[in-house]
PDB file of N, CA and C in Angstrom:
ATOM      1  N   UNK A   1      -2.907   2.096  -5.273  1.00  0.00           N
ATOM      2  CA  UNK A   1      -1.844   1.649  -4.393  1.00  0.00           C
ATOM      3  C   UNK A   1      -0.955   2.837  -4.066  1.00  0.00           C
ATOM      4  N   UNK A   2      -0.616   3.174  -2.819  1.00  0.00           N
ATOM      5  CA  UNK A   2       0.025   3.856  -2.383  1.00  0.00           C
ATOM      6  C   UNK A   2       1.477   3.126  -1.932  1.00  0.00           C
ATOM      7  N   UNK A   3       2.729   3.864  -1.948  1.00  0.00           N
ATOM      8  CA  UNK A   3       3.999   2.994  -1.611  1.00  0.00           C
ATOM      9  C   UNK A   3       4.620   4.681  -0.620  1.00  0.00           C
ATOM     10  N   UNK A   4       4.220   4.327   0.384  1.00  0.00           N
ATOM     11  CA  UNK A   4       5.196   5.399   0.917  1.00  0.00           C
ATOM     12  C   UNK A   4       6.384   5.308   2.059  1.00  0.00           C
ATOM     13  N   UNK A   5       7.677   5.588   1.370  1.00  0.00           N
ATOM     14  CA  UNK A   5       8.859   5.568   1.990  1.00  0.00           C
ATOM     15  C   UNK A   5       9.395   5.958   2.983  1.00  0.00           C
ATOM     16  N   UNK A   6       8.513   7.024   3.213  1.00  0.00           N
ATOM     17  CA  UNK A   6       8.774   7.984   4.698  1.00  0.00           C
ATOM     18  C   UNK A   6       8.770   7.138   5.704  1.00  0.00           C
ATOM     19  N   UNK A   7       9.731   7.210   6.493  1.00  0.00           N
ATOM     20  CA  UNK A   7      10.145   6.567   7.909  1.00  0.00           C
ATOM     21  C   UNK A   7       8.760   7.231   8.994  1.00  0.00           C
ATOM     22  N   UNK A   8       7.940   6.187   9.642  1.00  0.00           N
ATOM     23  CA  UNK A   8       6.915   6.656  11.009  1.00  0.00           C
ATOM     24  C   UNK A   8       7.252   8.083  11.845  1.00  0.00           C
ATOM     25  N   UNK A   9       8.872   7.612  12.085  1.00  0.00           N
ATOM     26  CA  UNK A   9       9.034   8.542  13.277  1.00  0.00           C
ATOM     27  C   UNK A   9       9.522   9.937  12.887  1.00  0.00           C
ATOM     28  N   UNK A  10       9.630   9.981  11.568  1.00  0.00           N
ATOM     29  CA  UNK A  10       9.489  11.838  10.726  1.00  0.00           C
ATOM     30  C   UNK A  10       8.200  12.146  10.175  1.00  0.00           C
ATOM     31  N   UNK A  11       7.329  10.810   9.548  1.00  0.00           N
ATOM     32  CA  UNK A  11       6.286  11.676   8.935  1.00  0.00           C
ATOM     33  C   UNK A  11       5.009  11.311   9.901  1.00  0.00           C
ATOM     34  N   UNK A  12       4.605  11.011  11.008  1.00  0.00           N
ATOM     35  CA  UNK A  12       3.521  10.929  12.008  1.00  0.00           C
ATOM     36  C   UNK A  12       2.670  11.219  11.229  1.00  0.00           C
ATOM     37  N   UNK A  13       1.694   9.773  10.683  1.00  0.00           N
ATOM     38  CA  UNK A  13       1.241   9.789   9.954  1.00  0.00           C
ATOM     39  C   UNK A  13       0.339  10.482   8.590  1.00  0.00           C
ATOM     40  N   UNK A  14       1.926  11.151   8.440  1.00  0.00           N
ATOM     41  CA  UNK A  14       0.999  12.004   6.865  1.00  0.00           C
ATOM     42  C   UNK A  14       1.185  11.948   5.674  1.00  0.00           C
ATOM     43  N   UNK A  15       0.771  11.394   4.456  1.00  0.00           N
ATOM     44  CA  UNK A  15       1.087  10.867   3.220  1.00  0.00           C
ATOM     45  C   UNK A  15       1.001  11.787   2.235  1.00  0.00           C
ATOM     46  N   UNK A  16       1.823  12.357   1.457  1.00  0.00           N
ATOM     47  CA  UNK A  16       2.314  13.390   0.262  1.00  0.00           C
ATOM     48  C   UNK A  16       1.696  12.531  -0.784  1.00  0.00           C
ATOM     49  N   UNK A  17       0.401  13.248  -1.524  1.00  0.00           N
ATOM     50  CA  UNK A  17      -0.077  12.812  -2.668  1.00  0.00           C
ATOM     51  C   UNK A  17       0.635  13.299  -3.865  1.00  0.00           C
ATOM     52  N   UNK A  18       1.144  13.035  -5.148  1.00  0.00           N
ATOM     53  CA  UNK A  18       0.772  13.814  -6.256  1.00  0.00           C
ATOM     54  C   UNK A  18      -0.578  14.649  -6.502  1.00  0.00           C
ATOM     55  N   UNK A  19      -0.325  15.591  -6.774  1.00  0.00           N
ATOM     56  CA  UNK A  19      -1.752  16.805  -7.545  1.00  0.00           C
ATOM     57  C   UNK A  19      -2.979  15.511  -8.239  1.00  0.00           C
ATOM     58  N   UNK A  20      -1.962  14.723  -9.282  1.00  0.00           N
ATOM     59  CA  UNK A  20      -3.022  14.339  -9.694  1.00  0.00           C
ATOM     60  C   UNK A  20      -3.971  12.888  -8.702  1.00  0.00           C
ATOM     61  N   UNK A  21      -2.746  12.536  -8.049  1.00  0.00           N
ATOM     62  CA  UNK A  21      -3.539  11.381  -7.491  1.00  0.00           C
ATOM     63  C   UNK A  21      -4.292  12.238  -6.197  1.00  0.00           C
ATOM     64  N   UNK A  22      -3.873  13.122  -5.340  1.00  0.00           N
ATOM     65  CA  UNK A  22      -5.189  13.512  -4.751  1.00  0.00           C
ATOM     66  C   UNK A  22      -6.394  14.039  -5.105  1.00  0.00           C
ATOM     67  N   UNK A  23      -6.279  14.503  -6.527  1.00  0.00           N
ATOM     68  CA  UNK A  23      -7.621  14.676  -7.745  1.00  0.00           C
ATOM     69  C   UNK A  23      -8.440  13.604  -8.028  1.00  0.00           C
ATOM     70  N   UNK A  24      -7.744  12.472  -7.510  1.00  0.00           N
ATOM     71  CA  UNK A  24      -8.777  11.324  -7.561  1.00  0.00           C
ATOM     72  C   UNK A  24      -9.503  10.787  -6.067  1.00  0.00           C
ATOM     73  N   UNK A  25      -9.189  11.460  -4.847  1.00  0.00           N
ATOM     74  CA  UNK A  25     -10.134  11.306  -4.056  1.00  0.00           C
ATOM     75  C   UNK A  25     -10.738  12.472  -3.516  1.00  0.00           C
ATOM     76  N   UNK A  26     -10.038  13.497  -3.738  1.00  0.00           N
ATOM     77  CA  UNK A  26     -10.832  15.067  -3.289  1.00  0.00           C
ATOM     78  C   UNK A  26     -10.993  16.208  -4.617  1.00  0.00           C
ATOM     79  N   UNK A  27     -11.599  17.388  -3.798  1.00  0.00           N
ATOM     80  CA  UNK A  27     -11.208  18.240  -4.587  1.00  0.00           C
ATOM     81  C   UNK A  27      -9.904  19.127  -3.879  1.00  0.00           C
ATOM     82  N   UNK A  28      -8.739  19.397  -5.281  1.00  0.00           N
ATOM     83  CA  UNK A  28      -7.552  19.752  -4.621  1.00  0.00           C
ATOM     84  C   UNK A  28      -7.703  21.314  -4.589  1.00  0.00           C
ATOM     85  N   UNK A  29      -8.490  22.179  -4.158  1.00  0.00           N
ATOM     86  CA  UNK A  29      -8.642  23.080  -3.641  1.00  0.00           C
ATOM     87  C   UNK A  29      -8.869  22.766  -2.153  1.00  0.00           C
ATOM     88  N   UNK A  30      -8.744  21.591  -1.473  1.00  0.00           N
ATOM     89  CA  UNK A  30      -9.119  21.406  -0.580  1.00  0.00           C
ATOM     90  C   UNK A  30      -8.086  21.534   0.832  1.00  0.00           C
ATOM     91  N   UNK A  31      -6.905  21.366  -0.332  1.00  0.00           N
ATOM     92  CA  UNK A  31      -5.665  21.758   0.296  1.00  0.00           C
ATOM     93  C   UNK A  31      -4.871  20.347   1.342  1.00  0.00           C
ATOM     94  N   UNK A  32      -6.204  19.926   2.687  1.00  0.00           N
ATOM     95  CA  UNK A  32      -5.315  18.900   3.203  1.00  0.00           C
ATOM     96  C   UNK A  32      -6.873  18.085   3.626  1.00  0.00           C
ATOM     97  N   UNK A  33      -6.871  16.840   3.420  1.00  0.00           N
ATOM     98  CA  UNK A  33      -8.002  16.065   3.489  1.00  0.00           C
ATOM     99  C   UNK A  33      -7.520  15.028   5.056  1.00  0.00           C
ATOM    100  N   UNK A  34      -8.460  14.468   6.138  1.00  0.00           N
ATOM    101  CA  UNK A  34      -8.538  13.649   6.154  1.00  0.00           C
ATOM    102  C   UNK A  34      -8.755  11.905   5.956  1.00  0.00           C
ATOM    103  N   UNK A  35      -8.519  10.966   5.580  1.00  0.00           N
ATOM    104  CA  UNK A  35      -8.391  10.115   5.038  1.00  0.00           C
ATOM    105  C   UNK A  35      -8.288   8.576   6.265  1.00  0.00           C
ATOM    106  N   UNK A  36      -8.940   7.886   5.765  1.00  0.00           N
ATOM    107  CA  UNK A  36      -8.441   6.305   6.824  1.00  0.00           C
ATOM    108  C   UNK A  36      -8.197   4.919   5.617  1.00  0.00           C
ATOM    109  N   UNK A  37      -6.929   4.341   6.024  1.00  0.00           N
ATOM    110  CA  UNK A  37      -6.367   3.482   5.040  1.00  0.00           C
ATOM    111  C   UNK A  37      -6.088   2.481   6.201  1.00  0.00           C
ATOM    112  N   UNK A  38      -5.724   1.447   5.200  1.00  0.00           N
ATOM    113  CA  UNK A  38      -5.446   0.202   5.707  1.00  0.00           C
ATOM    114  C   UNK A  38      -4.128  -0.149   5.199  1.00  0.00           C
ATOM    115  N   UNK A  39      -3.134  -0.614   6.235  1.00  0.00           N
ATOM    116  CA  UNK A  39      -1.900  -0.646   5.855  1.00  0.00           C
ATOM    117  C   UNK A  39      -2.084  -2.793   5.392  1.00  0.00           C
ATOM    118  N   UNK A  40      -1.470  -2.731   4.633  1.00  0.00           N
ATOM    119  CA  UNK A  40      -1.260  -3.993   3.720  1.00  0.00           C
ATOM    120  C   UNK A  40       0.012  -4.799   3.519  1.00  0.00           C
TER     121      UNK A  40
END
């Protein structure tokens, strides 16, 4: 579960992982991943 606070019209759609939680869908040498989510 992701909870992100950022207001639409500053962050056009881009979501700030923790190190470790983007370690759980990439490798974080990867620096910036594309991704598709479903808002809930």
């Amino acid at each position: 579960k992701i909870v992100d606070y950022c207001k639409p019209e500053s962050c056009r759609g881009t979501i700030n992982l923790s190190e470790e939680a983007f370690a759980t869908i990439a490798d974080t040498a990867s620096g910036v991943i594309n991704v598709s989510y479903q808002k809930v």
